[in-house]
N, C-alpha and C. Protein backbone atom coordinates (compact mmCIF):
# COMPACT_ATOMS: atom_id res chain seq x y z
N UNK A 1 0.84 -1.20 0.00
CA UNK A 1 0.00 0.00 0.00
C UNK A 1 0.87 1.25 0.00
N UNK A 2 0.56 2.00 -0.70
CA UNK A 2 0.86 3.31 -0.70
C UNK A 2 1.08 4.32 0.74
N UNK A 3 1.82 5.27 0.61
CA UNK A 3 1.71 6.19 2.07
C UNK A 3 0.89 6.64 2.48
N UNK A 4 -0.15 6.97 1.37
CA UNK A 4 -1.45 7.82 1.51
C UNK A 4 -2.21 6.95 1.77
N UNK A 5 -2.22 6.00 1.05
CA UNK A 5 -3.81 5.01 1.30
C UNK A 5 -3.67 4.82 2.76
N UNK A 6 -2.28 4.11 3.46
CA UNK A 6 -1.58 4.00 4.64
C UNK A 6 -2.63 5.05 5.66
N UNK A 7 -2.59 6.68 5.51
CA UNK A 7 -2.85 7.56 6.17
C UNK A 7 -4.51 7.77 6.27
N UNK A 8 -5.19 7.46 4.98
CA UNK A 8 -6.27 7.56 5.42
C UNK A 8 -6.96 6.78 5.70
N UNK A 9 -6.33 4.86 5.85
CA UNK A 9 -6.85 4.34 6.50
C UNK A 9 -6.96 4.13 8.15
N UNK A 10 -5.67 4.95 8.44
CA UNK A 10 -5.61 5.20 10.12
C UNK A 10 -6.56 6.30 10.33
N UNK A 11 -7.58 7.13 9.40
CA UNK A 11 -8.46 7.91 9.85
C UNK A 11 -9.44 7.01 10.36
N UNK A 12 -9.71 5.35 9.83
CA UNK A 12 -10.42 4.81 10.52
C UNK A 12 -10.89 4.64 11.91
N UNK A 13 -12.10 4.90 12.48
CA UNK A 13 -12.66 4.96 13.69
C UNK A 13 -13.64 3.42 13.99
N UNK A 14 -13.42 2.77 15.25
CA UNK A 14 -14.11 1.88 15.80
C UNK A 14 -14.58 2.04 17.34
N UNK A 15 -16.21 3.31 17.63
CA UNK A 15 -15.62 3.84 18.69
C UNK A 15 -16.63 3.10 19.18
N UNK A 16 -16.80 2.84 20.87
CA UNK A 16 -18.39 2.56 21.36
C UNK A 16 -18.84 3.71 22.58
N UNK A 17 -19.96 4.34 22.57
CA UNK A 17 -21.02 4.97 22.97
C UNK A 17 -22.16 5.03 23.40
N UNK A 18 -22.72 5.99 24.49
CA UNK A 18 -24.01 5.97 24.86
C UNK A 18 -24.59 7.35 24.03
N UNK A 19 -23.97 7.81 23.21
CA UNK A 19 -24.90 8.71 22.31
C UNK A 19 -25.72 7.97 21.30
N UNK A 20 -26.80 8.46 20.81
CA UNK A 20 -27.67 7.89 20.14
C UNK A 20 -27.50 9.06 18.66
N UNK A 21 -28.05 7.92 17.58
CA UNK A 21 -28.11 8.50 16.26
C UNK A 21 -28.05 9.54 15.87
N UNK A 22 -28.94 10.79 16.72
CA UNK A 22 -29.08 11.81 16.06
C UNK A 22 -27.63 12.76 17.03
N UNK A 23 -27.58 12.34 18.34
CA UNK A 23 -26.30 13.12 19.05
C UNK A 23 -25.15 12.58 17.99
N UNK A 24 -25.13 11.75 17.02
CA UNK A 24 -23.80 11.54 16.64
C UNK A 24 -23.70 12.05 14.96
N UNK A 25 -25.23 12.29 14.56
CA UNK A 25 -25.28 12.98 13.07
C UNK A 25 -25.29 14.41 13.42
N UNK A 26 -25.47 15.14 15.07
CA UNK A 26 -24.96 16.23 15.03
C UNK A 26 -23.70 16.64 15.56
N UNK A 27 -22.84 15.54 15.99
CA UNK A 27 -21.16 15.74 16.05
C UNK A 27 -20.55 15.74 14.74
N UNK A 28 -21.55 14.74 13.80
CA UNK A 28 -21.00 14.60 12.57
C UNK A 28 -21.05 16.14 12.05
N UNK A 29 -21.79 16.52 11.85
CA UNK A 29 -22.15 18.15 11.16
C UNK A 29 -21.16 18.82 12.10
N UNK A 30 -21.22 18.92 13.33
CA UNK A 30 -19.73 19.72 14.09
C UNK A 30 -18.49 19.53 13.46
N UNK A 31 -18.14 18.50 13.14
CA UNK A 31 -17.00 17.85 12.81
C UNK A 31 -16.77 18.64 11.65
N UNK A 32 -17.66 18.39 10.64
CA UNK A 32 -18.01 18.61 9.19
C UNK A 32 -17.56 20.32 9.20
N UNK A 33 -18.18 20.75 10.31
CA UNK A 33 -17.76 22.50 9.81
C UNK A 33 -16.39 22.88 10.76
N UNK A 34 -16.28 22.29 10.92
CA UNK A 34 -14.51 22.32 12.22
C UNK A 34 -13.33 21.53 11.11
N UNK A 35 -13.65 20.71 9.88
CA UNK A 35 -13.03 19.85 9.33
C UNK A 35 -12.99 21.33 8.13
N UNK A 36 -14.15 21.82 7.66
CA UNK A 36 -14.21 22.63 6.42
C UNK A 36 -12.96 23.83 6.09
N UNK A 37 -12.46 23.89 5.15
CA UNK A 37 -11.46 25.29 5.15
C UNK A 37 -12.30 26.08 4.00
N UNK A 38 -11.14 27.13 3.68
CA UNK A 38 -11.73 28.16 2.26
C UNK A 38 -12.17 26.96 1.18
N UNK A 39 -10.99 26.23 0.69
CA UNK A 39 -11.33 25.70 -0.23
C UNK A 39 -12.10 23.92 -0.12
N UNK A 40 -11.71 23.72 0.78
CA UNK A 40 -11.95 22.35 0.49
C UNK A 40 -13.38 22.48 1.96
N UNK A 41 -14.40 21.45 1.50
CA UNK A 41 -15.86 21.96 2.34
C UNK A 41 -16.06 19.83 2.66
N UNK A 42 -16.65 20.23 3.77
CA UNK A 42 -17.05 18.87 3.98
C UNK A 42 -19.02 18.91 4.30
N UNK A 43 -19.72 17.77 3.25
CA UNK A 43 -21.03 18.48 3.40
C UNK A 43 -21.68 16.82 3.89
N UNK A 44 -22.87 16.63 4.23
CA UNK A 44 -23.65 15.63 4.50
C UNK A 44 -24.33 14.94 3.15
N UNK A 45 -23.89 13.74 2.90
CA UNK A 45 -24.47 13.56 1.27
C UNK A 45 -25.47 12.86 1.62
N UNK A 46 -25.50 11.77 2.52
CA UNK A 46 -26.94 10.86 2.34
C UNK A 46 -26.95 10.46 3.81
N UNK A 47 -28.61 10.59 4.33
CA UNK A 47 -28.65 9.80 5.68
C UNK A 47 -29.44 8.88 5.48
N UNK A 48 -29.21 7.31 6.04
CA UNK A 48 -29.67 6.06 5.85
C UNK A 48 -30.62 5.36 7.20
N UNK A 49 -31.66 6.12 7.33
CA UNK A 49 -32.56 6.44 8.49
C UNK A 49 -31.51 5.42 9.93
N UNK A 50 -31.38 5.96 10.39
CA UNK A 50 -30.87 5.82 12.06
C UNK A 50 -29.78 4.36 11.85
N UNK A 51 -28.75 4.45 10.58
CA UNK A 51 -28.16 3.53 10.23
C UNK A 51 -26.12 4.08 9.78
N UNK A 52 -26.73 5.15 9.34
CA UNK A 52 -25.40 5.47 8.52
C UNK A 52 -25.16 7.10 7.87
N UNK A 53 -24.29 7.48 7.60
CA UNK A 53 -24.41 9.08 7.62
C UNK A 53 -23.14 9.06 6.40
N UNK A 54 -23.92 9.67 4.92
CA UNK A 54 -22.08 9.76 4.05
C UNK A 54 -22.13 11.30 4.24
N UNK A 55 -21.06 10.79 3.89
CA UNK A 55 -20.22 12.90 3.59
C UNK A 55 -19.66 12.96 2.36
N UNK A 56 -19.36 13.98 1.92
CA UNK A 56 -18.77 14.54 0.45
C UNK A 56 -17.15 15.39 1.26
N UNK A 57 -16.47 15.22 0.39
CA UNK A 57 -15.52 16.33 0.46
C UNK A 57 -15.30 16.72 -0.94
N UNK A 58 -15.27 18.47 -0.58
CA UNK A 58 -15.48 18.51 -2.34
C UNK A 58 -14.29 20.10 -2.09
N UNK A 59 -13.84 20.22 -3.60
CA UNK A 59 -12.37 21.10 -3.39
C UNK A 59 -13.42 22.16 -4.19
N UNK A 60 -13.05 23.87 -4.09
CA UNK A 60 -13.81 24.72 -4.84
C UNK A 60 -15.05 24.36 -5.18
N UNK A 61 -15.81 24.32 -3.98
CA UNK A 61 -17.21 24.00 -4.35
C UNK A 61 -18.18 22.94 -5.02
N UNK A 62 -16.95 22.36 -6.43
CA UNK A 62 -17.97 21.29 -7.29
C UNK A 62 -17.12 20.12 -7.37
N UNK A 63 -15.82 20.03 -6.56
CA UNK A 63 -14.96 18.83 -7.01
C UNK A 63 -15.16 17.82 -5.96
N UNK A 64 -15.79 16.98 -6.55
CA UNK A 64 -15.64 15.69 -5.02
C UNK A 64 -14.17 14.70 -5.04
N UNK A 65 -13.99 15.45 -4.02
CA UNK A 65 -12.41 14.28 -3.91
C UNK A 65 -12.09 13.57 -2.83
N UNK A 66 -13.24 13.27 -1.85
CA UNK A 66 -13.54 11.97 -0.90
C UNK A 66 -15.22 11.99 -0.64
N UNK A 67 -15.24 11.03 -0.49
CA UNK A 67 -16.53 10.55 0.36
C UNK A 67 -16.17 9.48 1.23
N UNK A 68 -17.02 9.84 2.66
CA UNK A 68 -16.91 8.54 3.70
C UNK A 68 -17.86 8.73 4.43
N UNK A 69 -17.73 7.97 5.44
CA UNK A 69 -19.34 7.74 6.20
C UNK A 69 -18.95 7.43 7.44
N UNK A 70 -20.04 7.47 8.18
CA UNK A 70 -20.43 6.84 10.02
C UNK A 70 -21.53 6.04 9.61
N UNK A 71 -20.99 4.70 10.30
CA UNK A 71 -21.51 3.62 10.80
C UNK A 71 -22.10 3.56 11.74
N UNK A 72 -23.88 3.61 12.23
CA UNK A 72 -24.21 3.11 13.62
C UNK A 72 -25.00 2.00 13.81
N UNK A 73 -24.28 1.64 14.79
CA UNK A 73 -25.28 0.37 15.32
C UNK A 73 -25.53 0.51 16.93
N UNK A 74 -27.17 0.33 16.65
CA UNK A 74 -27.53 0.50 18.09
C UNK A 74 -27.34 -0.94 18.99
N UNK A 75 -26.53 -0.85 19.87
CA UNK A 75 -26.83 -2.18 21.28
C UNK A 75 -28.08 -2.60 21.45
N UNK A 76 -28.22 -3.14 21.93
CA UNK A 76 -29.00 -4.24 22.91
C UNK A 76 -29.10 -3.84 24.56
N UNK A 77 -29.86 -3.82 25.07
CA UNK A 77 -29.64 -3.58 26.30
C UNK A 77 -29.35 -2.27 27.11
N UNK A 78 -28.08 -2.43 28.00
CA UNK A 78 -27.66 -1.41 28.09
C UNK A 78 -26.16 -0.98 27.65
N UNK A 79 -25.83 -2.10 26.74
CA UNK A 79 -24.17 -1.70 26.29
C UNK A 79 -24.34 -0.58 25.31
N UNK A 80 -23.19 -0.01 25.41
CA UNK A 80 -23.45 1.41 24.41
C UNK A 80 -23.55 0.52 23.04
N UNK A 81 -23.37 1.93 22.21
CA UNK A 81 -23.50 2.04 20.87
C UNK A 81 -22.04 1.92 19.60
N UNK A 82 -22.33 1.57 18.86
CA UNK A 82 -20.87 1.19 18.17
C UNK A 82 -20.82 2.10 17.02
N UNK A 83 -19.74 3.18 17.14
CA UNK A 83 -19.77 3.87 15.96
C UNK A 83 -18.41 3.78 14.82
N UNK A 84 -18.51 3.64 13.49
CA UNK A 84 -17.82 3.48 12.83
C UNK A 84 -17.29 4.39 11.47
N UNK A 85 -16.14 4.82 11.60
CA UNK A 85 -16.22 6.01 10.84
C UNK A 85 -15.37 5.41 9.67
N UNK A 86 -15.75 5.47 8.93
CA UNK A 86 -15.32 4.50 7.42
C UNK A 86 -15.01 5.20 6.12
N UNK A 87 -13.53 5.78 5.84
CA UNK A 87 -13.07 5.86 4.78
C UNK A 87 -13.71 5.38 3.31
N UNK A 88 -14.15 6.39 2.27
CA UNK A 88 -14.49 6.03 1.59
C UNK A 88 -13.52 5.50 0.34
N UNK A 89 -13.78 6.25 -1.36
CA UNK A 89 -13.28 6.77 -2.06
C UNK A 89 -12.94 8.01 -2.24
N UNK A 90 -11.54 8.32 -3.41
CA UNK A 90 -10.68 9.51 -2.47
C UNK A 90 -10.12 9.40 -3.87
N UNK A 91 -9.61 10.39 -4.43
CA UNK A 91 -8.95 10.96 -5.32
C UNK A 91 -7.32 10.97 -5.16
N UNK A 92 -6.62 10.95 -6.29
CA UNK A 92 -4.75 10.96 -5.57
C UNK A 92 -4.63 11.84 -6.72
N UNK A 93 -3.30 12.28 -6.48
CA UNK A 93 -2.57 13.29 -7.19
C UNK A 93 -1.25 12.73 -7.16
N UNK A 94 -0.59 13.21 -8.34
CA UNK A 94 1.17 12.75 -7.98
C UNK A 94 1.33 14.18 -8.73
N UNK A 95 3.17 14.43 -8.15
CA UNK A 95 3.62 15.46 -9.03
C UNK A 95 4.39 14.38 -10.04
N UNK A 96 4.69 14.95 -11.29
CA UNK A 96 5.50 14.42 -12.51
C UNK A 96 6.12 15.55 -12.91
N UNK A 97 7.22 15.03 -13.79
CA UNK A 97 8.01 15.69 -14.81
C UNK A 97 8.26 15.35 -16.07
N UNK A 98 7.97 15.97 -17.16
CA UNK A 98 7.70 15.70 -18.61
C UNK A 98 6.37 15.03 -18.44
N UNK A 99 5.06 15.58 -17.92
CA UNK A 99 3.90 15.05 -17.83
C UNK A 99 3.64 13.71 -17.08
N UNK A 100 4.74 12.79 -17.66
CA UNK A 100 4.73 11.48 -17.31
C UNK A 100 5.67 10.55 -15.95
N UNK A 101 6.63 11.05 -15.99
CA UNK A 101 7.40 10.64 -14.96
C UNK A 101 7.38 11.12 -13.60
N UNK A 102 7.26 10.29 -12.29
CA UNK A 102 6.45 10.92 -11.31
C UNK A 102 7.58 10.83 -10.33
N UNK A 103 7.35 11.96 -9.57
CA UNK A 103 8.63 12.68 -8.99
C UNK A 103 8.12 12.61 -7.31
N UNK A 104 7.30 12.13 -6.96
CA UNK A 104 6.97 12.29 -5.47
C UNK A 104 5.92 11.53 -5.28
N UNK A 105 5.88 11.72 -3.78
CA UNK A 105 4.35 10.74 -3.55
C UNK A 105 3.37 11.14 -3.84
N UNK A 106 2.48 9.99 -3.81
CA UNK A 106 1.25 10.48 -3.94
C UNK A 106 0.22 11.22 -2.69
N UNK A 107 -1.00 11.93 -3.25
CA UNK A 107 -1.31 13.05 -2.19
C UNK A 107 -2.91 13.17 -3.02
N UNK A 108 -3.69 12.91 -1.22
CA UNK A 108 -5.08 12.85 -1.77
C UNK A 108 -5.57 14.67 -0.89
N UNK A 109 -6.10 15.06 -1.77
CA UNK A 109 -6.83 16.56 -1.30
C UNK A 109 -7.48 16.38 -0.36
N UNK A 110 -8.29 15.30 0.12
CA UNK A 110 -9.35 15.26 1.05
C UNK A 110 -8.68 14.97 2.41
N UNK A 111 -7.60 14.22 2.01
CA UNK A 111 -6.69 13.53 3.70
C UNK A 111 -6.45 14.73 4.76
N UNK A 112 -6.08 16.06 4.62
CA UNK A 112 -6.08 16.99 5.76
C UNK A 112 -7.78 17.10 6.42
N UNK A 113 -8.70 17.11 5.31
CA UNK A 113 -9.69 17.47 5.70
C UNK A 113 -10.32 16.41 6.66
N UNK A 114 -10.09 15.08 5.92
CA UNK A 114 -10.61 13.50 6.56
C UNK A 114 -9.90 13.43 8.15
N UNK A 115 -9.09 13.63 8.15
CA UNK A 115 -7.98 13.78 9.43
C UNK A 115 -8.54 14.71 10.03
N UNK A 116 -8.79 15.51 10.50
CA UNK A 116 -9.57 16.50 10.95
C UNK A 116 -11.16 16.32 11.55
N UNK A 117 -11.82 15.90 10.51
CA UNK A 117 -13.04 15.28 11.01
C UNK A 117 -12.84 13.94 12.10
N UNK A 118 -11.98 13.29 11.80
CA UNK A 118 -11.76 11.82 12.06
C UNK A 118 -11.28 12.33 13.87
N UNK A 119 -10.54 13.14 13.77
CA UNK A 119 -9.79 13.53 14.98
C UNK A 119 -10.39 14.03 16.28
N UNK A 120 -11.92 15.26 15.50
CA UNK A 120 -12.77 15.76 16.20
C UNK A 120 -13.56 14.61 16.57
N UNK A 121 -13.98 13.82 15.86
CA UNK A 121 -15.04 12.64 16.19
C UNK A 121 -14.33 11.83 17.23
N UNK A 122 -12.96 11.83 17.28
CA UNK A 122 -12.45 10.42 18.19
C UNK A 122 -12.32 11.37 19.82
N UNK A 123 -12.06 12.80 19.72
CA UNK A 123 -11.92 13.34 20.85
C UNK A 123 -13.40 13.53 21.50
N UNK A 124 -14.32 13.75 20.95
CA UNK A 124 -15.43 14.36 21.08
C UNK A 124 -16.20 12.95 22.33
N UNK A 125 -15.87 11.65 21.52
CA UNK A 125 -16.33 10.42 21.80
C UNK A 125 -15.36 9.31 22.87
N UNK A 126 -13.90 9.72 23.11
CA UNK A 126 -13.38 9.23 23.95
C UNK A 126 -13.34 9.27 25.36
């Protein structure tokens, strides 16, 4: 694996909780505008009724260059709740020279932003 793929799979989250669905689709939206800069925006793409939450990361407004999601599953009983924050698809970049020959690593636009969200969600919930 690559360095990058490497990095945004340690954004992976496996957390457990006594917040419920909607306390964690509104950490998600916290996250989401604490994760956002000028250019690069993190927005809510689809909610999967009291199951799952995707996100967009998109560069200047119209470029999507990640999507990922939260996983919930509600317990049983009284054990908390299991939340899962799951790396989607993600865009890479390399630099080259003479168009073709590639001179450095590779580098996904969304990874500062994913890292960020990922970071707020694990502090927020630990």
């Amino acid at each position: 694996m690559a360095a990058i793929d490497d990095k945004i799979q340690a954004t992976k989250l496996i957390l457990h909780t006594p917040k419920s669905f909607d306390q964690i689709r509104a950490l998600g939206l916290e996250a989401a505008a604490r994760a956002s800069g000028t250019l690069t925006k993190v927005s809510e793409l689809e909610v999967d009724s009291n199951k799952s939450i995707s996100y967009t990361v998109k560069r200047s407004g119209f470029l999507d260059v990640m999507n990922f999601g939260i996983v919930f599953s509600q317990a049983e009983g009284d054990r908390d709740n299991t939340v899962l924050l799951v790396p989607g698809t993600y865009l890479t970049s390399q630099a080259t020279l003479l168009v073709f020959i590639p001179i450095g690593p590779k580098d996904a636009a969304g990874y500062p932003t994913l890292k960020k969200f990922s970071d707020h969600v694990r502090a927020a919930l630990s």
